[in-house]
Protein backbone atom coordinates (compact mmCIF):
# COMPACT_ATOMS: atom_id res chain seq x y z
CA UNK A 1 90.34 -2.22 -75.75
CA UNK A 2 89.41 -4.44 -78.13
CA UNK A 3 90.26 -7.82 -79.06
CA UNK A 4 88.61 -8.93 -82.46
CA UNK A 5 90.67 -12.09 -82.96
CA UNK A 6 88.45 -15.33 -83.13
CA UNK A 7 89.26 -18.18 -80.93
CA UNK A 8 88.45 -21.72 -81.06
CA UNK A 9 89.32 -24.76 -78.65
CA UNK A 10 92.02 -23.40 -75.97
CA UNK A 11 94.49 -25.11 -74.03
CA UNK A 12 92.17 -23.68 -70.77
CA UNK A 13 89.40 -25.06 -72.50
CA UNK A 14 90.85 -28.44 -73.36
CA UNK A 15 91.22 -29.28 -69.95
CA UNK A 16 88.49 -27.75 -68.84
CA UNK A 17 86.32 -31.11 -67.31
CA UNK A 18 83.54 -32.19 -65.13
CA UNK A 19 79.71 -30.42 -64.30
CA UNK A 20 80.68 -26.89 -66.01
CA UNK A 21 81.98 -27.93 -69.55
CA UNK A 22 78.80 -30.44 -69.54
CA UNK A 23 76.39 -27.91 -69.70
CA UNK A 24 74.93 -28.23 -65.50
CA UNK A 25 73.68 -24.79 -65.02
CA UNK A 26 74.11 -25.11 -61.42
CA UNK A 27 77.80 -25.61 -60.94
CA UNK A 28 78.30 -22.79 -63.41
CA UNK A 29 76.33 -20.64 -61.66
CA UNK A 30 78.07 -21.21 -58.34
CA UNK A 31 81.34 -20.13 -60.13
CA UNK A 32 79.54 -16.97 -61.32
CA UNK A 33 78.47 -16.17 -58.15
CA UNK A 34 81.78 -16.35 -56.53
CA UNK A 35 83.35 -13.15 -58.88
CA UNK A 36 82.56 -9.84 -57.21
CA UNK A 37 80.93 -7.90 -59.76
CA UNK A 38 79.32 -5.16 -57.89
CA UNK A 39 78.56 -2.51 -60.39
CA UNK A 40 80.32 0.26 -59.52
CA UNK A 41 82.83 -0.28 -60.14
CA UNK A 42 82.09 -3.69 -61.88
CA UNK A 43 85.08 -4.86 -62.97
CA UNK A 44 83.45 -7.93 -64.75
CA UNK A 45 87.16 -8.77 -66.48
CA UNK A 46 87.89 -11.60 -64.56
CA UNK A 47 84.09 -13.44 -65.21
CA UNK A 48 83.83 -12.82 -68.53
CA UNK A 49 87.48 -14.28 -69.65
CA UNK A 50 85.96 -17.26 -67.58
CA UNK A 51 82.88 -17.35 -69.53
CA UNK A 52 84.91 -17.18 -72.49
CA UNK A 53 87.43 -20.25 -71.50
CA UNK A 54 83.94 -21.77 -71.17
CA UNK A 55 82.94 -21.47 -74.06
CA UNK A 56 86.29 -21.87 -76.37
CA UNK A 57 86.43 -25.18 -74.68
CA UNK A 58 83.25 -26.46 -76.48
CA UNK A 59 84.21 -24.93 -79.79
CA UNK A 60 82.86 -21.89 -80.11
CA UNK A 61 84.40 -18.64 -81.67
CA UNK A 62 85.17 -15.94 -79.20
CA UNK A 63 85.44 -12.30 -79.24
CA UNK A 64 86.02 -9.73 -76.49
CA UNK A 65 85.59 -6.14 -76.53
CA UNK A 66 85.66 -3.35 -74.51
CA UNK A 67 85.73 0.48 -73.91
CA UNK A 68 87.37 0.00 -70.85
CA UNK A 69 89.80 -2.56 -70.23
CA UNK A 70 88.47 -3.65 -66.69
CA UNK A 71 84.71 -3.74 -68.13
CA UNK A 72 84.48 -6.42 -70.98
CA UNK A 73 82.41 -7.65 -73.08
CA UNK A 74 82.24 -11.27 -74.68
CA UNK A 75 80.34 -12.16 -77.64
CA UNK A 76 80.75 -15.81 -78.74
CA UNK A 77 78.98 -17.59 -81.70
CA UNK A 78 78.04 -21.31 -81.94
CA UNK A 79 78.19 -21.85 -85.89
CA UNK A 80 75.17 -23.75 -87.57
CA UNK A 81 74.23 -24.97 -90.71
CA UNK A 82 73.71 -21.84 -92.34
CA UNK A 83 70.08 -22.56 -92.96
CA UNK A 84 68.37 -20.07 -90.96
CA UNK A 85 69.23 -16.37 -89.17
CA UNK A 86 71.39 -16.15 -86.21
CA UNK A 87 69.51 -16.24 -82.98
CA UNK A 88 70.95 -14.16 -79.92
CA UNK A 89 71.09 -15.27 -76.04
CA UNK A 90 72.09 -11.53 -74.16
CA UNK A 91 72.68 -11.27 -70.77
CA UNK A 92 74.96 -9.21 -68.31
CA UNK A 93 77.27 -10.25 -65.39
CA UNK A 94 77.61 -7.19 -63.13
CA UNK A 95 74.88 -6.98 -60.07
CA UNK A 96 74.28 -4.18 -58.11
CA UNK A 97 75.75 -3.70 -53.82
CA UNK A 98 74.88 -5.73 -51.05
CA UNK A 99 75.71 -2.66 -49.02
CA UNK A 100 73.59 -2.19 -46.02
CA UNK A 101 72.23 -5.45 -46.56
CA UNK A 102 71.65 -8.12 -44.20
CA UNK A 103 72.72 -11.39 -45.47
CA UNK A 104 72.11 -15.03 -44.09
CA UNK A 105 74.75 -16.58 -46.11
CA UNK A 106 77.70 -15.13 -47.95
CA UNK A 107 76.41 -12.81 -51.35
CA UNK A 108 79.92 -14.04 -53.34
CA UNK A 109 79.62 -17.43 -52.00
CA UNK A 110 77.59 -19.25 -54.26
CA UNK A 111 76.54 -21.86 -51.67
CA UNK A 112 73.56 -24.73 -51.88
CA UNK A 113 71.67 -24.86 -49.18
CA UNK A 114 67.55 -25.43 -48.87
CA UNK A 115 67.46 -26.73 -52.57
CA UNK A 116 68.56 -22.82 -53.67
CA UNK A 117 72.08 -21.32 -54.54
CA UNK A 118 72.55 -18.24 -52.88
CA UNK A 119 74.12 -15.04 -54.17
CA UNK A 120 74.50 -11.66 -55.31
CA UNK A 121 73.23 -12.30 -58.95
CA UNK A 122 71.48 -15.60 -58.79
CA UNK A 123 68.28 -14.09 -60.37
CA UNK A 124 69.29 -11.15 -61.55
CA UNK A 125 70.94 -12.32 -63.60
CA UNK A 126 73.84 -14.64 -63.09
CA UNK A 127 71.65 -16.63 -62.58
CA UNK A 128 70.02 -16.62 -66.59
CA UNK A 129 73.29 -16.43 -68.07
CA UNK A 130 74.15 -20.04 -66.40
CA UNK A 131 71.09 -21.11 -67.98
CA UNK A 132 71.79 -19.72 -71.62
CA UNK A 133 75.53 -21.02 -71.20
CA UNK A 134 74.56 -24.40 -70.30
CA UNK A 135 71.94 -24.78 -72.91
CA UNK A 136 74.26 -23.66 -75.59
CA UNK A 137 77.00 -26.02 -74.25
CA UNK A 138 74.45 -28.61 -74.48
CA UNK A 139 73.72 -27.95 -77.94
CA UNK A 140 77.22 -27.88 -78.77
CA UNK A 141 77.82 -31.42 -77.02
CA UNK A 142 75.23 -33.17 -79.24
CA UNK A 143 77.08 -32.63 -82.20
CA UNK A 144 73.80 -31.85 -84.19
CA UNK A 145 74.15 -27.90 -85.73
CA UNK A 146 71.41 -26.20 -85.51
CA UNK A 147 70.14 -24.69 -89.07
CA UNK A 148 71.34 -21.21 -87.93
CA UNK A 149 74.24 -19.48 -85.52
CA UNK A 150 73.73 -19.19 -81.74
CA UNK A 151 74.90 -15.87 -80.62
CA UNK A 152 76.15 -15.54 -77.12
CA UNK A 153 76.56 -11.46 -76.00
CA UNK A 154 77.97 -11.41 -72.31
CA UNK A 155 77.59 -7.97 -70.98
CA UNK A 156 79.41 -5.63 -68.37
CA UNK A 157 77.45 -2.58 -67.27
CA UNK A 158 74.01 -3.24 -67.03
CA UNK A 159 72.83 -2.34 -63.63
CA UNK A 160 73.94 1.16 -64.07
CA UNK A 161 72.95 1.97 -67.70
CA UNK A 162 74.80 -0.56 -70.25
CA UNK A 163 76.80 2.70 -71.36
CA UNK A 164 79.80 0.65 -71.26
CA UNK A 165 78.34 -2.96 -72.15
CA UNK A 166 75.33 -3.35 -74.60
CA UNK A 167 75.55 0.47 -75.86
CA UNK A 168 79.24 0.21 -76.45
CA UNK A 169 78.85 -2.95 -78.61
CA UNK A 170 75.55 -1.87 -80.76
CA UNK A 171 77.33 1.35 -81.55
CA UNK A 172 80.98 0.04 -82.18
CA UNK A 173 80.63 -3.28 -83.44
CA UNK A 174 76.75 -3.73 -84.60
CA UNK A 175 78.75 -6.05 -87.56
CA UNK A 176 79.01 -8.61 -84.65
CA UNK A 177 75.25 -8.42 -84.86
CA UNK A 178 74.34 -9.07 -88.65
CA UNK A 179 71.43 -10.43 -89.78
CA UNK A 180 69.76 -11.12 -85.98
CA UNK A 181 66.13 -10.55 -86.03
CA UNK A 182 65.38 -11.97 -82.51
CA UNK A 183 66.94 -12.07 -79.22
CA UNK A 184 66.46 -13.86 -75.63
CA UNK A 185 66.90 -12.36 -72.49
CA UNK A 186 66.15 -10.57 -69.77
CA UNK A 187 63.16 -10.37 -67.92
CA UNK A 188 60.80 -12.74 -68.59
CA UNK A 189 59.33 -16.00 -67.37
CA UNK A 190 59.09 -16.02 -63.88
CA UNK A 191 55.49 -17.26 -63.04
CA UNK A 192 53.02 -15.30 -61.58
CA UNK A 193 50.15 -16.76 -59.76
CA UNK A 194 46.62 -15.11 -60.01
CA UNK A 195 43.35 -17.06 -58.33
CA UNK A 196 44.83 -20.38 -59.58
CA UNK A 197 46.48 -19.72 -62.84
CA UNK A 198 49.98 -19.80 -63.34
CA UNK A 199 51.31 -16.78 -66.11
CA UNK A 200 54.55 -17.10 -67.70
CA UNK A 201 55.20 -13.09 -68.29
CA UNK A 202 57.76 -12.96 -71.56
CA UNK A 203 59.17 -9.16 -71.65
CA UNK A 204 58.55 -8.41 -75.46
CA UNK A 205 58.72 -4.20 -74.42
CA UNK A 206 59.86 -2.64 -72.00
CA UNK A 207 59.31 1.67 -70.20
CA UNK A 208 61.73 4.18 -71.03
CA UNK A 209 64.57 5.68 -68.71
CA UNK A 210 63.45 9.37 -67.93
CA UNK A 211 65.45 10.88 -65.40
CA UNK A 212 64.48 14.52 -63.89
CA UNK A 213 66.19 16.85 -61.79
CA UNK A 214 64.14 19.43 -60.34
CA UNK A 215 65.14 22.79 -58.67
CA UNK A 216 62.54 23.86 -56.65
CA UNK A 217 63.28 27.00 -55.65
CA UNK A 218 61.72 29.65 -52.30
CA UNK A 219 62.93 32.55 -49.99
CA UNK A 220 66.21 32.04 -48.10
CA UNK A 221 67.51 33.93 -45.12
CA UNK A 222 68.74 33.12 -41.41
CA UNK A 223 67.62 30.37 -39.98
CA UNK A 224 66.24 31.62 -36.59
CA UNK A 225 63.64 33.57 -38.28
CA UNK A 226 60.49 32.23 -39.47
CA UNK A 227 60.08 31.79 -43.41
CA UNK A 228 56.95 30.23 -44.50
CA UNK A 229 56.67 28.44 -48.20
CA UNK A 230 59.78 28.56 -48.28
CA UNK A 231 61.87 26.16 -50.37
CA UNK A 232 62.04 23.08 -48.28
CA UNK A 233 58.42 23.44 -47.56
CA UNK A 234 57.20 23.65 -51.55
CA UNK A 235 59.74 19.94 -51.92
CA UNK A 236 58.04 18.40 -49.26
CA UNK A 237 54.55 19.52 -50.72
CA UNK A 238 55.93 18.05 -53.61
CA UNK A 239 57.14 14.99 -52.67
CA UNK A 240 53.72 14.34 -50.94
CA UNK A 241 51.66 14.66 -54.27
CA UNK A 242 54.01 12.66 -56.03
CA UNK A 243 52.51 9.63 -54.09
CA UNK A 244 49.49 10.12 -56.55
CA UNK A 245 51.42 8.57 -59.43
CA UNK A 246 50.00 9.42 -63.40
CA UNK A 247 46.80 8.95 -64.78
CA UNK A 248 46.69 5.56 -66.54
CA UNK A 249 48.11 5.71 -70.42
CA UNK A 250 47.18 1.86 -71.89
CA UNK A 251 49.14 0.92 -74.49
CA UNK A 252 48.47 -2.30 -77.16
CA UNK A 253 50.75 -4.63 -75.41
CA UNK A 254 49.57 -3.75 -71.56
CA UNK A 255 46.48 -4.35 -73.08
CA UNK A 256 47.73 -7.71 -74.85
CA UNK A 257 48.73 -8.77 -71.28
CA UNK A 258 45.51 -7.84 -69.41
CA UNK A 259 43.10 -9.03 -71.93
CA UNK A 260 44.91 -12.71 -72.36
CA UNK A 261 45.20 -13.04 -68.30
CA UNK A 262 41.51 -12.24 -68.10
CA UNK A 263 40.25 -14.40 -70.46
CA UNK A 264 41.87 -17.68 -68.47
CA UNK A 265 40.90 -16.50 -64.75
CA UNK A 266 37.33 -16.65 -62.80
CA UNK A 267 34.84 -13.47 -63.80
CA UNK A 268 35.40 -11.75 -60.17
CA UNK A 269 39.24 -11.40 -61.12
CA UNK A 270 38.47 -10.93 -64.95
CA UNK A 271 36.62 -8.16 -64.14
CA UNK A 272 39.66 -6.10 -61.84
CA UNK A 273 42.02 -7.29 -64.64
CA UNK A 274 40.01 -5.39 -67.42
CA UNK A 275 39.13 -2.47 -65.67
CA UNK A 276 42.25 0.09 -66.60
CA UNK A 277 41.62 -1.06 -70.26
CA UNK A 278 37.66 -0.19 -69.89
CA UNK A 279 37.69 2.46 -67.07
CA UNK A 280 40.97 3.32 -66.71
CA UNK A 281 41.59 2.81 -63.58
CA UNK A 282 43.74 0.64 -61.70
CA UNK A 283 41.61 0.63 -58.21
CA UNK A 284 39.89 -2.70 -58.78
CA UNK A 285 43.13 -4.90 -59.60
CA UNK A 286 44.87 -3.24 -55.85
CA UNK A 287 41.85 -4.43 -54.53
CA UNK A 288 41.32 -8.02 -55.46
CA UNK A 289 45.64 -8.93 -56.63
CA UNK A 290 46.98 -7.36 -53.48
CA UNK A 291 50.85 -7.16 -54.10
CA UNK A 292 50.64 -8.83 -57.85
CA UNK A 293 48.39 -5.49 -58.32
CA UNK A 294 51.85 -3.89 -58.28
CA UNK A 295 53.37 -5.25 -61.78
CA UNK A 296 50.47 -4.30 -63.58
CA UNK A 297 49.88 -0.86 -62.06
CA UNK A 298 53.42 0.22 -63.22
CA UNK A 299 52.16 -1.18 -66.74
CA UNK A 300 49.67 0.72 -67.34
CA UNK A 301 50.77 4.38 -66.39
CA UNK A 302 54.16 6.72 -66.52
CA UNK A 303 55.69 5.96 -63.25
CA UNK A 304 57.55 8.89 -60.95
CA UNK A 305 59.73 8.42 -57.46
CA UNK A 306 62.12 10.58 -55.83
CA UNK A 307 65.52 8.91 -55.01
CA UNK A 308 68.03 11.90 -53.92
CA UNK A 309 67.42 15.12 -52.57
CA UNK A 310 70.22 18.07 -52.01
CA UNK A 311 69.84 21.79 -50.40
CA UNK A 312 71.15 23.57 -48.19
CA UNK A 313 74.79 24.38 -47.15
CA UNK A 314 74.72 25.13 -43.46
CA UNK A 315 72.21 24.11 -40.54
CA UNK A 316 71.58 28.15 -39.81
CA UNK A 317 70.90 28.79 -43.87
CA UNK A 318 67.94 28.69 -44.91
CA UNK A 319 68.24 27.40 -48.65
CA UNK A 320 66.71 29.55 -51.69
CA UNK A 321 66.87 26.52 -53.61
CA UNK A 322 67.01 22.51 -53.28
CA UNK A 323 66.61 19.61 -56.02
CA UNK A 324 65.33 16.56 -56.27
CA UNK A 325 65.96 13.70 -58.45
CA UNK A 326 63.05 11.67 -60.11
CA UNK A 327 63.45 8.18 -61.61
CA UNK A 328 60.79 8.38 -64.28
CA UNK A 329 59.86 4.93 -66.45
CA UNK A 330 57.69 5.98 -69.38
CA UNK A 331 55.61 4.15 -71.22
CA UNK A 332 56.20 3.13 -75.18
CA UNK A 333 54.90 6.26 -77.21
CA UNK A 334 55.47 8.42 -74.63
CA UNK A 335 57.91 11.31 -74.33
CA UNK A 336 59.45 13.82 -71.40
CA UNK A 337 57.23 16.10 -72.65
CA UNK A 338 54.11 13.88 -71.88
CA UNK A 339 55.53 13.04 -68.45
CA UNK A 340 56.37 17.12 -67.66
CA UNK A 341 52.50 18.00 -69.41
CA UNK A 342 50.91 15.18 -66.07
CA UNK A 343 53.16 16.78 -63.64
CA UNK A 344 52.71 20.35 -64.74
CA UNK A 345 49.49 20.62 -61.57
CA UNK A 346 51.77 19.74 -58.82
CA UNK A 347 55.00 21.61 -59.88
CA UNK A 348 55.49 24.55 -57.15
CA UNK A 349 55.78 28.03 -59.34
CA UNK A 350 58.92 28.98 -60.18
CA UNK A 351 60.30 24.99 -60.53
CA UNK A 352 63.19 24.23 -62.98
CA UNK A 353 63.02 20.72 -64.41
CA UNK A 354 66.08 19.21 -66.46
CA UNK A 355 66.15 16.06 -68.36
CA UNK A 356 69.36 14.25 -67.04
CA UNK A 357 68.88 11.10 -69.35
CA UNK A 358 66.20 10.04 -71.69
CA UNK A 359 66.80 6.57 -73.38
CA UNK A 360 63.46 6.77 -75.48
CA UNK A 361 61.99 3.68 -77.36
CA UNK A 362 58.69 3.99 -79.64
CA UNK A 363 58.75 0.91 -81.55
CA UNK A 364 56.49 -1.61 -81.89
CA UNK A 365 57.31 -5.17 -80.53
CA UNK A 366 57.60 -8.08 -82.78
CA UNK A 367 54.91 -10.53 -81.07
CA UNK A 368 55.74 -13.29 -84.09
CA UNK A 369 58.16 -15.83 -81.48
CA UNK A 370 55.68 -15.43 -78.91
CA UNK A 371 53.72 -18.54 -80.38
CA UNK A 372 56.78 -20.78 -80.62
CA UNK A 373 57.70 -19.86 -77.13
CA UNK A 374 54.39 -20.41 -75.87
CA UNK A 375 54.72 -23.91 -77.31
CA UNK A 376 57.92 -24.61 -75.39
CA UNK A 377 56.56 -23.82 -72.23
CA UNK A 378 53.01 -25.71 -72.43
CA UNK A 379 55.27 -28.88 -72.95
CA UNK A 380 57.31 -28.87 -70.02
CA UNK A 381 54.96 -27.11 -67.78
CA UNK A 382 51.26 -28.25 -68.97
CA UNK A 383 49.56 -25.55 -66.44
CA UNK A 384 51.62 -22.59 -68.19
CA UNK A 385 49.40 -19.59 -69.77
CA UNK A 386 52.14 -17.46 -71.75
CA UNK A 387 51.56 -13.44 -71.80
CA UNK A 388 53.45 -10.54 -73.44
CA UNK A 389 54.72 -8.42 -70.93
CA UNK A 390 55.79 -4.46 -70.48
CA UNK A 391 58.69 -4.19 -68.22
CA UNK A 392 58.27 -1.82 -65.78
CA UNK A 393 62.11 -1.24 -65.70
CA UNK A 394 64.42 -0.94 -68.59
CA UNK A 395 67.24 -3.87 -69.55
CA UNK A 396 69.80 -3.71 -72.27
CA UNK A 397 67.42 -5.03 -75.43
CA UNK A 398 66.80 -1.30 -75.78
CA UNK A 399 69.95 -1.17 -77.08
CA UNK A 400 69.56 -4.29 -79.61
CA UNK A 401 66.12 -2.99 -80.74
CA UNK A 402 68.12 0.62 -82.01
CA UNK A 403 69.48 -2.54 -84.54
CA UNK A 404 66.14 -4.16 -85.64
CA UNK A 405 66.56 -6.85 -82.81
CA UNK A 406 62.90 -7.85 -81.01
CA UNK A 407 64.55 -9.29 -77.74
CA UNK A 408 61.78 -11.68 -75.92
CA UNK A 409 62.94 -11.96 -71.91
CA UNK A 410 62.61 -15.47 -71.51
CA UNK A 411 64.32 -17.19 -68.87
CA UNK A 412 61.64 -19.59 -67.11
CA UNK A 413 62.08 -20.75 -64.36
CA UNK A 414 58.98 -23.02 -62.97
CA UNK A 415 59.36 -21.91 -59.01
CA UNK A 416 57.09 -23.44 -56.37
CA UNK A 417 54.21 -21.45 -55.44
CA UNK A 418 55.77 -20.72 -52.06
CA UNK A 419 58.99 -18.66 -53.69
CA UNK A 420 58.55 -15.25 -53.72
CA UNK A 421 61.19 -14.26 -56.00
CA UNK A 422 60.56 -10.24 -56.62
CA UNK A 423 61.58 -9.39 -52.97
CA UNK A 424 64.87 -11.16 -53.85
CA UNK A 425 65.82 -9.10 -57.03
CA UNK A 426 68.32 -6.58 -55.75
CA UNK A 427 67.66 -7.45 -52.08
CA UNK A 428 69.33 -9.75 -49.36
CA UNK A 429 69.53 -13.54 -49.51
CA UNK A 430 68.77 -13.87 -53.19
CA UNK A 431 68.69 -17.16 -54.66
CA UNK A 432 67.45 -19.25 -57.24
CA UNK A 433 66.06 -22.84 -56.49
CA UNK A 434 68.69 -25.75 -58.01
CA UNK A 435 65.43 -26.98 -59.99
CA UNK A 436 64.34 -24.04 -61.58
CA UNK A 437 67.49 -23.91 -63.05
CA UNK A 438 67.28 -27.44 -64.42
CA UNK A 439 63.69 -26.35 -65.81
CA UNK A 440 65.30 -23.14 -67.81
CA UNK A 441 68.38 -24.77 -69.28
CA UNK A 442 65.20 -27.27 -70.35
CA UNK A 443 63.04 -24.30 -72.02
CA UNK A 444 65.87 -22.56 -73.55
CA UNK A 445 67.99 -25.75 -75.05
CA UNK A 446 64.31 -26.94 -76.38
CA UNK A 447 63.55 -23.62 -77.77
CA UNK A 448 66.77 -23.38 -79.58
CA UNK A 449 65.90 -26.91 -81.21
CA UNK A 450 62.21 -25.66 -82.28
CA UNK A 451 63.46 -22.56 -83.83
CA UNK A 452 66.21 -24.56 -85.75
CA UNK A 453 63.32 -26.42 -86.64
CA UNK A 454 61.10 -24.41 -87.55
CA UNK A 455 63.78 -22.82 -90.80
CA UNK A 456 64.60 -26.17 -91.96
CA UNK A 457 60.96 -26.92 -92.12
CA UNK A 458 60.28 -23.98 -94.27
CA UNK A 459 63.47 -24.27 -96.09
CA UNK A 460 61.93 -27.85 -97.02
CA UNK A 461 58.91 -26.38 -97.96
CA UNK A 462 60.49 -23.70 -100.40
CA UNK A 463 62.90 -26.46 -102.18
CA UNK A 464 59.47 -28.55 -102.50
């Protein structure tokens, strides 16, 4: 389904009043919250025509399109001057289950309570798109245009692959797209504390999807005689070396990241931070970052972990064969082959692997926004030390980058030092505190300013 006709002020958005159509992330937020968009099955219809109403009601054009009807996508553009490039805000609405989760409030509730609002979403990432709506609806309020076009993509389908959301749209409508050089997004700016330094970490790349099935394969027969090395026992031998993950690969921007953090931190911590670049090795920095270790291990190395296992048919059969499923992140520059090449010593003989998805990425990130946004976040937060970050996981900039687009996550949010936000990501009672949210709507609307800026300055300069 697609829907390609441009919309300005509707009748929804006309009367459309109060917190919301101001540009308050936090009301918006709570109304984002309270659609169930559990991917699967998603069904992100009903949020995104919201979004849209939104959006139409402070004058921007509106497009939605889909593969599937019940899976939308919105992109909406906030015309400027015409002075500069289009910038892009990207962001998806679906969140994965709160199944077998324990909850202290309701996940689809979107309450305030403790300074936070709670729910399914709130920092991953409901919770950002509130952010880049109300910043843009700020813009649009001020009645100043910005030298360039502020384009909005709201995406279905993230959380299990983008197939339908941010693939979709860069493969059938990459015209909505012209002329972007640079995206924000996803997953970036949430500080990270080490000794007594606070790092912003901006996502400017991201590790590779690489998922492996392997059949590893032994004698079968009846199950009340004795088989040794059998099947089930060459997986579990498996699955027990797999704890020692692969060797440490660095590329330029883990080494970026490392390099800047230990230039700004005491020599004791300076020290574990450069050791994978000089030794690599990553035993120092588990040593002296404890769980913070974590995020830069996965940085610095190919990453493997078995998520599903199947064999056997009956409890009396002994299988000949079972599989396992790996969830493999590669790093930039590196390839299946690579990944199969480290395994290759703890593979049982006779072991089938199969490459069930591979969304590869090898280029380069654009580090030429990182100053600007460095700038943005030294003035509202003077202890802020801004780093390029690899992403451990994958988000949907992959996608944009297949059209030239360098997407920077950056979605700051300035959280006390007592928030521990990464245990929240995908688990129970997450939440977002009510002033972080304040702070990112800050960063983002100021941003979008500087970067308007920042052409008409140089258009200035040309005409001069």
């Amino acid at each position: 389904m697609t829907d390609l006709s441009m919309t300005g002020r509707s009748m929804t958005g006309r009367s459309m009043m109060g917190r919301e159509a101001s540009g308050e992330p936090t009301p918006i937020l709570q109304r984002l919250l309270r659609f169930d968009t559990t991917n699967p099955p998603g069904e992100e219809g009903e949020c995104i025509r919201y979004i849209r109403d939104l959006l139409a009601g402070a004058g921007l054009e509106t497009v939605i399109v889909a593969e599937d009807p019940e899976r939308p996508n919105l992109v909406a553009r906030l015309r400027g001057r015409g002075d500069a490039p289009p910038l892009l805000l990207q962001g998806h609405v679906d969140v994965v289950t709160t199944a077998d989760q324990r909850w202290s409030r309701d996940p689809f509730g979107g309450e305030i309570a403790d300074g936070c609002v709670w729910g399914r979403g709130a920092l991953d990432m409901k919770g950002g798109v509130a952010m880049m709506l109300a910043a843009v609806l700020r813009i649009a309020g001020e009645g100043s245009p910005l030298a360039g076009d502020v384009v909005l993509a709201i995406l279905s389908d993230e959380e299990t692959g983008g197939d339908l959301g941010a693939r979709f749209l860069v493969e059938s409508h990459p015209e909505l797209f012209q002329g972007i050089e640079f995206a924000l997004g996803e997953f970036g700016g949430i500080p990270t504390r080490i000794g007594d330094r606070k790092f912003y970490l901006v996502q400017v790349a991201e590790k590779q999807i690489c998922w492996l099935r392997v059949a590893v394969k032994g004698d079968g027969g009846h199950a009340s005689l004795p088989v040794n090395g059998g099947a089930m026992t060459r997986l579990g031998e498996l699955l027990r070396a797999l704890e020692e993950q692969p060797p440490v690969v660095m590329t330029p921007v883990a080494e970026r990241m490392l390099a800047d953090m230990a230039a700004r931190v005491d020599p004791e911590l300076a020290a574990a931070l450069r050791q994978p670049i000089d030794h690599a090795s990553t035993e120092l920095v588990g040593e002296r970052l404890g769980p913070q270790s974590a995020l830069i291990d996965a940085a610095v190395r190919n990453t493997v972990n078995a998520t599903m296992v199947r064999g056997g048919s009956k409890i009396n059969v002994i299988p000949s064969e079972v599989t396992v499923d790996l969830d493999c992140r590669l790093l930039p520059g590196q390839t299946p082959r690579d990944l199969l090449r480290q395994l290759e010593p703890i593979l049982p003989a006779g072991t089938e692997c199969e490459v069930l998805r591979y969304d590869g990425s090898t280029a380069e990130p654009d580090l030429s926004l990182l100053p600007l946004l460095r700038e943005t976040l030294r003035e509202l937060d003077p202890e802020a030390v801004t780093v390029p970050f690899l992403l451990s996981g994958s988000s949907d900039a992959r996608f944009f980058k297949t059209l030239g687009i360098q997407s920077y996550g950056f979605l700051p949010l300035d959280l006390p030092p007592e928030f521990e936000p990464w245990g929240l990501i995908h688990g129970s009672d997450e939440r977002v505190p009510v002033a972080s949210l304040d702070f990112g709507v800050n960063a983002i609307h100021r941003f979008l300013r500087k970067f308007s800026a920042r052409y008409a300055a140089a258009l200035t300069s040309e005409v001069g």
